[in-house]
PDB file of N, CA and C in Angstrom:
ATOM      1  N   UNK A   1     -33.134 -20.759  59.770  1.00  0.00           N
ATOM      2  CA  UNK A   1     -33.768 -21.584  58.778  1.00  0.00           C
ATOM      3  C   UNK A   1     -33.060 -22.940  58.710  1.00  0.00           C
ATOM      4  N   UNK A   2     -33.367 -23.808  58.970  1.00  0.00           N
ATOM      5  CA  UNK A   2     -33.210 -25.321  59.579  1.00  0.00           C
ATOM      6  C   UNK A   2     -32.870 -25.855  58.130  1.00  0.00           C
ATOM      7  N   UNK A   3     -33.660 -25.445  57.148  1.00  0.00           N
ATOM      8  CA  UNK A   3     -33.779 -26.188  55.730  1.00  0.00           C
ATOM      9  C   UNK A   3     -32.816 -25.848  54.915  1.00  0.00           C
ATOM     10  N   UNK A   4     -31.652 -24.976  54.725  1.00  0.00           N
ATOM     11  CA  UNK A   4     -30.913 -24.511  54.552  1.00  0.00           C
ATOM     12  C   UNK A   4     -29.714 -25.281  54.706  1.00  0.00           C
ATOM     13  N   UNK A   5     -29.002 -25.332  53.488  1.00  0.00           N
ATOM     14  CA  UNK A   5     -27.696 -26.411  53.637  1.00  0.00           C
ATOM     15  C   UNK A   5     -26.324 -25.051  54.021  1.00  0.00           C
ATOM     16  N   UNK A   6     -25.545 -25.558  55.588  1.00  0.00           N
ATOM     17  CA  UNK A   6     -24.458 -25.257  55.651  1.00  0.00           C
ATOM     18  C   UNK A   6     -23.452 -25.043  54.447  1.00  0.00           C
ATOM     19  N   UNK A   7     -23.486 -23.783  54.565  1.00  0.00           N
ATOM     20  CA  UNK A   7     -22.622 -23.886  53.026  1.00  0.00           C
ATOM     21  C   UNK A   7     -21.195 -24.345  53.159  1.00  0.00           C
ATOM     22  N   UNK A   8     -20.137 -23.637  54.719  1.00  0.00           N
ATOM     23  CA  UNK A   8     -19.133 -24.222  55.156  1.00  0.00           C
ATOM     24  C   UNK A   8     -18.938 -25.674  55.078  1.00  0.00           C
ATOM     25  N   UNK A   9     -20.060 -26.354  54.690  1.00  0.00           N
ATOM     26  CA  UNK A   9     -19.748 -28.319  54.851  1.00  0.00           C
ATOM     27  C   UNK A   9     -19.544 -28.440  53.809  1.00  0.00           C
ATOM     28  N   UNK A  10     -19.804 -27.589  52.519  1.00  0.00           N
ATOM     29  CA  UNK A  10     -19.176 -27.538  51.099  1.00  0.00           C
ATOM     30  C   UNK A  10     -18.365 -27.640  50.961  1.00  0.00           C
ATOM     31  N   UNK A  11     -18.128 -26.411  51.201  1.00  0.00           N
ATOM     32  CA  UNK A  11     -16.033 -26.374  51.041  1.00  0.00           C
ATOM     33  C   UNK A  11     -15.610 -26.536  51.234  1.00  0.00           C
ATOM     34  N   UNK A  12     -15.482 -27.621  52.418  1.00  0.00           N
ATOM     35  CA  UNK A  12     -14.344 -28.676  52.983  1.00  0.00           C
ATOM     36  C   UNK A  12     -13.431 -28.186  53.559  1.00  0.00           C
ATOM     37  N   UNK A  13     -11.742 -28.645  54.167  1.00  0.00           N
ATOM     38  CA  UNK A  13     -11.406 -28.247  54.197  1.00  0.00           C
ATOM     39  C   UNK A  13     -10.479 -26.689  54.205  1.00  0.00           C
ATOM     40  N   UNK A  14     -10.064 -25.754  54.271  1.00  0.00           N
ATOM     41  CA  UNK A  14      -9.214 -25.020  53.568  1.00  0.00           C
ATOM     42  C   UNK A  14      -7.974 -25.574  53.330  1.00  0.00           C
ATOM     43  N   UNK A  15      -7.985 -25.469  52.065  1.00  0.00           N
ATOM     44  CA  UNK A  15      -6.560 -25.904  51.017  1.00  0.00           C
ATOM     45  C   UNK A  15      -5.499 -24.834  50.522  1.00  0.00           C
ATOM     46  N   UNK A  16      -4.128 -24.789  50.138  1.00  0.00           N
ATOM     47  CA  UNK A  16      -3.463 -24.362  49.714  1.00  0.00           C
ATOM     48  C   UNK A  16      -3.820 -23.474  48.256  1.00  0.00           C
ATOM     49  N   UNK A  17      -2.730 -23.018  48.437  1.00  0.00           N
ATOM     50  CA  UNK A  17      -3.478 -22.504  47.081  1.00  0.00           C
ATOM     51  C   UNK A  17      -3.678 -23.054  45.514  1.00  0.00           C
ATOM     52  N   UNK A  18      -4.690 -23.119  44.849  1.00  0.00           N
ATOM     53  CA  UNK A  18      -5.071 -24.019  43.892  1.00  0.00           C
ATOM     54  C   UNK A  18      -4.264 -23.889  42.728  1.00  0.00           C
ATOM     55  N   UNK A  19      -4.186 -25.199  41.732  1.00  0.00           N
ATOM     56  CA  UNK A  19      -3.168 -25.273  41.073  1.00  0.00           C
ATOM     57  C   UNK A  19      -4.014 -24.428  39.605  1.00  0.00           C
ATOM     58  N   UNK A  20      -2.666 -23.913  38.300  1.00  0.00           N
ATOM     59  CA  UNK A  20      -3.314 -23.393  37.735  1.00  0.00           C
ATOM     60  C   UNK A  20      -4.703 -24.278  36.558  1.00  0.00           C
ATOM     61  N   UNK A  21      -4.232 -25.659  36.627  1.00  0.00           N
ATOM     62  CA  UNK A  21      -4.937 -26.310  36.003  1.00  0.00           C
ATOM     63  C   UNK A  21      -6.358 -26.169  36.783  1.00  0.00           C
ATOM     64  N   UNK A  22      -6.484 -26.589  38.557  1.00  0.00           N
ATOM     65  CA  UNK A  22      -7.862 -26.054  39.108  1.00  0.00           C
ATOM     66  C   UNK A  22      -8.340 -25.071  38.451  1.00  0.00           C
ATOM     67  N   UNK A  23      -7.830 -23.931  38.438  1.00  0.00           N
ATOM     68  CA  UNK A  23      -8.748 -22.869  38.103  1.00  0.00           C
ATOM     69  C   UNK A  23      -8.766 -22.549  36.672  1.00  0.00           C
ATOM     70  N   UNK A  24      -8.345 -23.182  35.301  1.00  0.00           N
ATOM     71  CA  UNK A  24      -8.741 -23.238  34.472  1.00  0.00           C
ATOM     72  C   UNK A  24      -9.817 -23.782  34.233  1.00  0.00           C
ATOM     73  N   UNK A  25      -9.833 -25.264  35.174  1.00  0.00           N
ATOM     74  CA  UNK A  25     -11.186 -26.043  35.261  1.00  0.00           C
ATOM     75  C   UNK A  25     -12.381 -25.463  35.642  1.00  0.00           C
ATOM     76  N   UNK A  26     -11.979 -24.336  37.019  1.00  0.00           N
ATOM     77  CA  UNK A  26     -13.139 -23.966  37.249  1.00  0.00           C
ATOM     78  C   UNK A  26     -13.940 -22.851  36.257  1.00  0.00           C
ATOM     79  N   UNK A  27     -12.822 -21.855  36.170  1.00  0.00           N
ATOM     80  CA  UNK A  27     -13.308 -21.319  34.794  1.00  0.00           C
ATOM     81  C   UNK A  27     -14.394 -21.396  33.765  1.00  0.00           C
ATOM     82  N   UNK A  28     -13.781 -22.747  32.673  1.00  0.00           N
ATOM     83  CA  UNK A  28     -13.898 -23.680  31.745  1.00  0.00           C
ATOM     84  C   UNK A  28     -15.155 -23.564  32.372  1.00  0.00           C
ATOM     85  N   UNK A  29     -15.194 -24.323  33.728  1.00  0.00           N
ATOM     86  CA  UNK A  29     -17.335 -24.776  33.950  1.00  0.00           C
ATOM     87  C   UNK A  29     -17.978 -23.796  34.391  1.00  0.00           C
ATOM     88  N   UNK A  30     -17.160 -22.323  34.784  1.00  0.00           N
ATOM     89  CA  UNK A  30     -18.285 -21.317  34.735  1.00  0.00           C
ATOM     90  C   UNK A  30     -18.382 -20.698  33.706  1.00  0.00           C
ATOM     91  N   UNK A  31     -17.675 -20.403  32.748  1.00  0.00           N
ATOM     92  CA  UNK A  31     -17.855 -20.239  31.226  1.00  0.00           C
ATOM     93  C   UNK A  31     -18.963 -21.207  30.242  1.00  0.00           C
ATOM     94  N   UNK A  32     -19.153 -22.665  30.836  1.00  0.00           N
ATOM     95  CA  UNK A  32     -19.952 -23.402  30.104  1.00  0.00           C
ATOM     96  C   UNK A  32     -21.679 -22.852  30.499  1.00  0.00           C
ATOM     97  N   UNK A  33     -21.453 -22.843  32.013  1.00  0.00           N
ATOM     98  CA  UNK A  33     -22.493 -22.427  32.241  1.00  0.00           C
ATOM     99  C   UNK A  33     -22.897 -21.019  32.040  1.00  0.00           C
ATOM    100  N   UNK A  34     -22.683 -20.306  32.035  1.00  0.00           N
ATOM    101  CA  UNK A  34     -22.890 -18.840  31.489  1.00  0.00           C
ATOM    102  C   UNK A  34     -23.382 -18.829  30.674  1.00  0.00           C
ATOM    103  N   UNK A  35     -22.128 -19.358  28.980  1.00  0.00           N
ATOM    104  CA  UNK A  35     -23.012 -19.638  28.037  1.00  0.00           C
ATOM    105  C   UNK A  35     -24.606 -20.206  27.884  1.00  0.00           C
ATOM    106  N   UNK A  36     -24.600 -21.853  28.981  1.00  0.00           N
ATOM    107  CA  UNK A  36     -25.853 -22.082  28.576  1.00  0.00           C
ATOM    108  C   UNK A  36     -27.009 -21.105  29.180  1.00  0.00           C
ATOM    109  N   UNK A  37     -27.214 -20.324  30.149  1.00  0.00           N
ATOM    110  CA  UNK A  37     -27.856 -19.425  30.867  1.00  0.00           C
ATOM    111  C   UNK A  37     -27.963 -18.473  29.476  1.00  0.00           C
ATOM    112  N   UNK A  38     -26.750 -18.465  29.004  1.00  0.00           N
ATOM    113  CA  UNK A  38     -27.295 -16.964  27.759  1.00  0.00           C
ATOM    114  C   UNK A  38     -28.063 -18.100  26.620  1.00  0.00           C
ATOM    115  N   UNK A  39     -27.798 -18.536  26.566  1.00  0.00           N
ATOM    116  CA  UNK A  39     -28.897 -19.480  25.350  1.00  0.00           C
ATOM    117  C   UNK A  39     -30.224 -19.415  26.518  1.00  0.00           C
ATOM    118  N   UNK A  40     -30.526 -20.318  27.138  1.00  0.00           N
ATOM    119  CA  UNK A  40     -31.529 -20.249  27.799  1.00  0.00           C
ATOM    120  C   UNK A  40     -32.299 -19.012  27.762  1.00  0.00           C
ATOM    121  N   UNK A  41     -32.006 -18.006  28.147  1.00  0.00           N
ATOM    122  CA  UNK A  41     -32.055 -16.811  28.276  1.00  0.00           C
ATOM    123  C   UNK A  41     -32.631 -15.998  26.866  1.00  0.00           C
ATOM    124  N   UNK A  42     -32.014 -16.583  25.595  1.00  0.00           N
ATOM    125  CA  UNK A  42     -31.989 -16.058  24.541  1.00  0.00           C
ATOM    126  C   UNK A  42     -33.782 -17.010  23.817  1.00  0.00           C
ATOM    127  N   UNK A  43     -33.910 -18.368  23.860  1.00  0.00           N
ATOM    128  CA  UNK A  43     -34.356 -19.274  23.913  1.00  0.00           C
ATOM    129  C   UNK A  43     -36.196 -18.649  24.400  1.00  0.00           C
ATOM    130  N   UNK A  44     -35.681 -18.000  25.408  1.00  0.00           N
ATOM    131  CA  UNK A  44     -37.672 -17.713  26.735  1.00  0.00           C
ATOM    132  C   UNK A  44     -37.263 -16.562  25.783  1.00  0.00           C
ATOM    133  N   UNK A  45     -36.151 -15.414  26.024  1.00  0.00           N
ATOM    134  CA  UNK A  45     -37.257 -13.888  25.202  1.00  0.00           C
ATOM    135  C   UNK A  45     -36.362 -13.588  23.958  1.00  0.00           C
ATOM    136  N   UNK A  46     -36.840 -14.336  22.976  1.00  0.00           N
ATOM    137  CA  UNK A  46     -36.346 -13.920  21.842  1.00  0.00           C
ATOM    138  C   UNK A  46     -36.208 -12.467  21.559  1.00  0.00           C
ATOM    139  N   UNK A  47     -37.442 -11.484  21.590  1.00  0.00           N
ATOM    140  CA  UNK A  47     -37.045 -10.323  21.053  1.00  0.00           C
ATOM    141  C   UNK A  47     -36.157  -9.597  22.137  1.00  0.00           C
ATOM    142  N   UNK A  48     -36.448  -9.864  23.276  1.00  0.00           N
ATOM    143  CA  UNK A  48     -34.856  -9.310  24.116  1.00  0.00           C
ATOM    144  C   UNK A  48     -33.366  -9.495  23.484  1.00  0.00           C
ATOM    145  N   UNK A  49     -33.370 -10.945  23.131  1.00  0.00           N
ATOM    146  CA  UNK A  49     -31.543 -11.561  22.611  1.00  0.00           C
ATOM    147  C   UNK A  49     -31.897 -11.190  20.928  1.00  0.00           C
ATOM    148  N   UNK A  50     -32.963 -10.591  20.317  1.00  0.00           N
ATOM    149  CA  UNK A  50     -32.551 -10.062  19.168  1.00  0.00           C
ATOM    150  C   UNK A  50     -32.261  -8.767  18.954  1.00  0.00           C
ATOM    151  N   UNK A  51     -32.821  -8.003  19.875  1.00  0.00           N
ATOM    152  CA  UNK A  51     -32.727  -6.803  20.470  1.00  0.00           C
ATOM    153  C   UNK A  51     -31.067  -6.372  21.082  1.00  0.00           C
ATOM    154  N   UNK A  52     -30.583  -7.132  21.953  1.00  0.00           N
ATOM    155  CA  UNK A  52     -29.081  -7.371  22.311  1.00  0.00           C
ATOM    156  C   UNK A  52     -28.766  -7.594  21.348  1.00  0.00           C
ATOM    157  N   UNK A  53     -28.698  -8.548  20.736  1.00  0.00           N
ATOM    158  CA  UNK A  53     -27.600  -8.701  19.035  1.00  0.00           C
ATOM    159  C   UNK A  53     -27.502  -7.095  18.222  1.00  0.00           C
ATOM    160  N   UNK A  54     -28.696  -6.725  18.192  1.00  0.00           N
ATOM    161  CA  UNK A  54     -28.612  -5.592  17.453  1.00  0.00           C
ATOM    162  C   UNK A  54     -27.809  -4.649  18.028  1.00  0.00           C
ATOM    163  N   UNK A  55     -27.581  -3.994  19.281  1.00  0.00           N
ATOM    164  CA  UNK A  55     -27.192  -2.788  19.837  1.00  0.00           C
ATOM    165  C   UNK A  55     -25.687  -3.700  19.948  1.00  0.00           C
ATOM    166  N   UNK A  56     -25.471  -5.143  20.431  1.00  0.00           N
ATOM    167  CA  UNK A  56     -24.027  -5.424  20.173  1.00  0.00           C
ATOM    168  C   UNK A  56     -23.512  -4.917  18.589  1.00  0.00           C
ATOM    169  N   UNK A  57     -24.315  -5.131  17.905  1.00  0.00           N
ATOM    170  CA  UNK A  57     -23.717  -4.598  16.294  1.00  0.00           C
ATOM    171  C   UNK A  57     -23.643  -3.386  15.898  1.00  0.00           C
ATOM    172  N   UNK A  58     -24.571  -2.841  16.241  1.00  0.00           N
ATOM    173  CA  UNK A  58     -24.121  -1.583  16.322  1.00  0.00           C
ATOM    174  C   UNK A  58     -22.944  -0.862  17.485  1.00  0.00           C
ATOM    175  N   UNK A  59     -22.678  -1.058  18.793  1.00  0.00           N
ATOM    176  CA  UNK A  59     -21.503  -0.876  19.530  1.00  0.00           C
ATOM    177  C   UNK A  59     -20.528  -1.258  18.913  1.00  0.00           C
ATOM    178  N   UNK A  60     -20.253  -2.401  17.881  1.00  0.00           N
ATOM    179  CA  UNK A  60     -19.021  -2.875  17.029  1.00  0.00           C
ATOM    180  C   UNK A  60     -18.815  -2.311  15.776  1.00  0.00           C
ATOM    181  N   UNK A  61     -19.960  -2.003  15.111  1.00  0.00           N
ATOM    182  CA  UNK A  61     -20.051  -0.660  13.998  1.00  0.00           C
ATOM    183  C   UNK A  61     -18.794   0.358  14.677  1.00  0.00           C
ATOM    184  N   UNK A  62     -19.656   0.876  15.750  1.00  0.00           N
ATOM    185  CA  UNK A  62     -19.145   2.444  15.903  1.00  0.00           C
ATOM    186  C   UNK A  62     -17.887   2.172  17.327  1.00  0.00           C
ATOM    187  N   UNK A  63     -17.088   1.283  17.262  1.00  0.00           N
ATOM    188  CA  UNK A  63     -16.472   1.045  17.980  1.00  0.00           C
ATOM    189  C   UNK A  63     -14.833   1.081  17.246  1.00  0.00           C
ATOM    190  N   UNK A  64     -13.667   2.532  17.843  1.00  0.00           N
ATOM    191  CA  UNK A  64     -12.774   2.674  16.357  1.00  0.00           C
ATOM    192  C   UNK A  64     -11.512   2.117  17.468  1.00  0.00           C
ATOM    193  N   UNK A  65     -10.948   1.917  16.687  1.00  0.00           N
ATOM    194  CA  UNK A  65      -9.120   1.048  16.723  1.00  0.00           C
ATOM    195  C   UNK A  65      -8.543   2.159  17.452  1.00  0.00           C
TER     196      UNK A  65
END
């Protein structure tokens, strides 16, 4: 498939190993995005993400120390 981007021309180089601030960063922006995917997500099927809220509250109800 011709149309298809080399993914190896992405990643450049190989580098050492990344510092811990890199991978907080990267983190940080897959955490941002996650979140917005769960809004999004929550946003198109409401009664799905009200449905999840509920069984999360109840798993935290009955969830003991």
């Amino acid at each position: 498939m011709p149309d298809l981007p080399d993914r190896t021309s992405e990643q450049g180089p190989p580098r050492g190993p990344e510092t811990d601030a890199e991978r907080r960063r990267r983190r940080a922006q897959f955490l941002r995005d996650l979140a917005e995917a769960r809004e999004l997500r929550d946003r198109v099927q409401p009664r799905r993400a009200k449905v999840a809220r509920l069984r999360h509250a109840m798993r935290m109800r009955t969830f003991r120390w």
